[in-house]
N, C-alpha and C. Protein backbone atom coordinates (compact mmCIF):
# COMPACT_ATOMS: atom_id res chain seq x y z
N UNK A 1 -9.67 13.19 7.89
CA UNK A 1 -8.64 12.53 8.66
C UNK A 1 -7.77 11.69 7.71
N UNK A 2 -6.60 11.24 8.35
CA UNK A 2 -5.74 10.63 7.31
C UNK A 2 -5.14 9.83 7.88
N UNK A 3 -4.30 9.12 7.38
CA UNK A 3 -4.05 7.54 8.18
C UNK A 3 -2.55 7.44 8.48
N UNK A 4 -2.05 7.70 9.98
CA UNK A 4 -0.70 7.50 9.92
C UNK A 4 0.26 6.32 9.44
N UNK A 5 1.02 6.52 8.75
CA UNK A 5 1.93 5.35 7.59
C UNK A 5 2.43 4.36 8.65
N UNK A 6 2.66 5.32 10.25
CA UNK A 6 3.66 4.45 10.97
C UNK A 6 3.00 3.38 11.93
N UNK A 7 1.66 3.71 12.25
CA UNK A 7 1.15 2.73 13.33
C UNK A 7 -0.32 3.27 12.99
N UNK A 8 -0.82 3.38 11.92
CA UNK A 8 -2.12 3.29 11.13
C UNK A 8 -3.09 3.62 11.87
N UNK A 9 -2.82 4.81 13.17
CA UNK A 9 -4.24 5.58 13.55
C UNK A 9 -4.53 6.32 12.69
N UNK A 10 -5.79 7.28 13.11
CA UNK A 10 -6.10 8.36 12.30
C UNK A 10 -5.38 9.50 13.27
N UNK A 11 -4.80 10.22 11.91
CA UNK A 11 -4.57 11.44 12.30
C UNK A 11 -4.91 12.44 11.64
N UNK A 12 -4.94 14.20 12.68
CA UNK A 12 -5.34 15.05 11.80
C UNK A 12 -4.60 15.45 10.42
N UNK A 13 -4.91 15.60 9.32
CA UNK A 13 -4.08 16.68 8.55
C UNK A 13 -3.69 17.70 8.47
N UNK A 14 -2.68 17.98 7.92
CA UNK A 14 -1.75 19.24 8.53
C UNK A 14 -1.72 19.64 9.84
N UNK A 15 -1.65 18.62 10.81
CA UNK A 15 -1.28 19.22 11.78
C UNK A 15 0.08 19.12 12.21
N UNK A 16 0.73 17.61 12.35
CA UNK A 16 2.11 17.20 12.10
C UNK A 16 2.29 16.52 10.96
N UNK A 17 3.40 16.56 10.56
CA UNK A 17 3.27 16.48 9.00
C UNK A 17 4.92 16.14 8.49
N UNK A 18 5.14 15.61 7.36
CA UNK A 18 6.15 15.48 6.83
C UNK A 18 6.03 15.61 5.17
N UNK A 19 7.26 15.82 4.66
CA UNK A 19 7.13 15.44 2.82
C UNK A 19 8.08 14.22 2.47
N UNK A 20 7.75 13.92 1.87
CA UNK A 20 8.36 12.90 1.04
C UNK A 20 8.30 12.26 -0.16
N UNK A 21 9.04 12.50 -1.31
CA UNK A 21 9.30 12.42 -2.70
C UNK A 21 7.48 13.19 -2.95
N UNK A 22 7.57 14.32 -2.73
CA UNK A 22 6.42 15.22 -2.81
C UNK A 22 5.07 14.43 -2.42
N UNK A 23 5.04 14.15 -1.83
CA UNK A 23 3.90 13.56 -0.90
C UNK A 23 3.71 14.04 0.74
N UNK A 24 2.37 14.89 1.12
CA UNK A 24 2.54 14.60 2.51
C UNK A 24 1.51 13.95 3.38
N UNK A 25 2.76 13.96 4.28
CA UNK A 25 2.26 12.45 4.92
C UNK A 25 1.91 12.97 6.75
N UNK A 26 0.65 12.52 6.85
CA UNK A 26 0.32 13.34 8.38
C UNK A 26 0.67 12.19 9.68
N UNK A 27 0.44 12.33 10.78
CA UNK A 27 1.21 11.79 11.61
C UNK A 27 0.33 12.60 13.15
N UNK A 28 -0.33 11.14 13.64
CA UNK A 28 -0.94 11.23 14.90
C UNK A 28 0.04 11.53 16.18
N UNK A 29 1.39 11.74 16.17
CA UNK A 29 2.20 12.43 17.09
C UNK A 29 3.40 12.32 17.06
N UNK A 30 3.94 13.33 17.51
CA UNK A 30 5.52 13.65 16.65
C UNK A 30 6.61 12.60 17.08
N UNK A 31 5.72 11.25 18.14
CA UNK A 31 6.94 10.16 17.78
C UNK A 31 6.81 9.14 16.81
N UNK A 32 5.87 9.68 15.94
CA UNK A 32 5.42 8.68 14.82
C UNK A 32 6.55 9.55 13.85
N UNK A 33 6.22 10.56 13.81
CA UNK A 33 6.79 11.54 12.80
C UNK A 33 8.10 11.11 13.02
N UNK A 34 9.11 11.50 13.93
CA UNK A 34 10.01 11.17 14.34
C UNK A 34 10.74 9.34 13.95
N UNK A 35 9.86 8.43 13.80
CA UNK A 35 9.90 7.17 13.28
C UNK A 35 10.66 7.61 11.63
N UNK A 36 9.30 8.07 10.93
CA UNK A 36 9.09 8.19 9.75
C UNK A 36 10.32 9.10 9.15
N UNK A 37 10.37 10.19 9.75
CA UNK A 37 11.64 10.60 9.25
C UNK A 37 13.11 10.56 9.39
N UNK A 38 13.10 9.17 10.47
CA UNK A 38 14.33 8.38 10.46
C UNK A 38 14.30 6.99 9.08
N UNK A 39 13.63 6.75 9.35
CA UNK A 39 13.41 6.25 7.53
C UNK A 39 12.64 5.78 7.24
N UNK A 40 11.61 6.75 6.01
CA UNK A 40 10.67 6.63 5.22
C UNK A 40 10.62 5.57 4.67
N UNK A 41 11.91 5.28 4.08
CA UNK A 41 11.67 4.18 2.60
C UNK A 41 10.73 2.38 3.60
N UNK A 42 10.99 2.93 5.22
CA UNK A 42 10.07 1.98 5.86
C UNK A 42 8.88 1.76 5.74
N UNK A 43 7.99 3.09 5.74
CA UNK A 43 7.10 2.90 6.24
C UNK A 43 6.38 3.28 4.35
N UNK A 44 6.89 3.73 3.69
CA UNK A 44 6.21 4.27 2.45
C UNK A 44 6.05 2.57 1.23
N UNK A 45 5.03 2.43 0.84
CA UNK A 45 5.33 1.52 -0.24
C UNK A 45 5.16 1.66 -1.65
């Protein structure tokens, strides 16, 4: 399991998913995802 960046549940890997500066980053549901890929430089440190 892996730890969503945006609101720090666990989520599965590769199931929803994003990249960023070659990193990916998983995401417990696509309105987290949806957060994150309105802007990363938020949630990434």
């Amino acid at each position: 399991m892996a730890k969503d960046p945006v609101c720090g549940m666990e989520a599965k890997e590769g199931k929803i998913t994003s990249k960023y500066k070659c990193k990916t980053y998983s995401f417990c549901s696509s309105t987290c995802k949806w957060a994150f890929d309105s802007n990363p430089k938020q949630f990434v440190k």
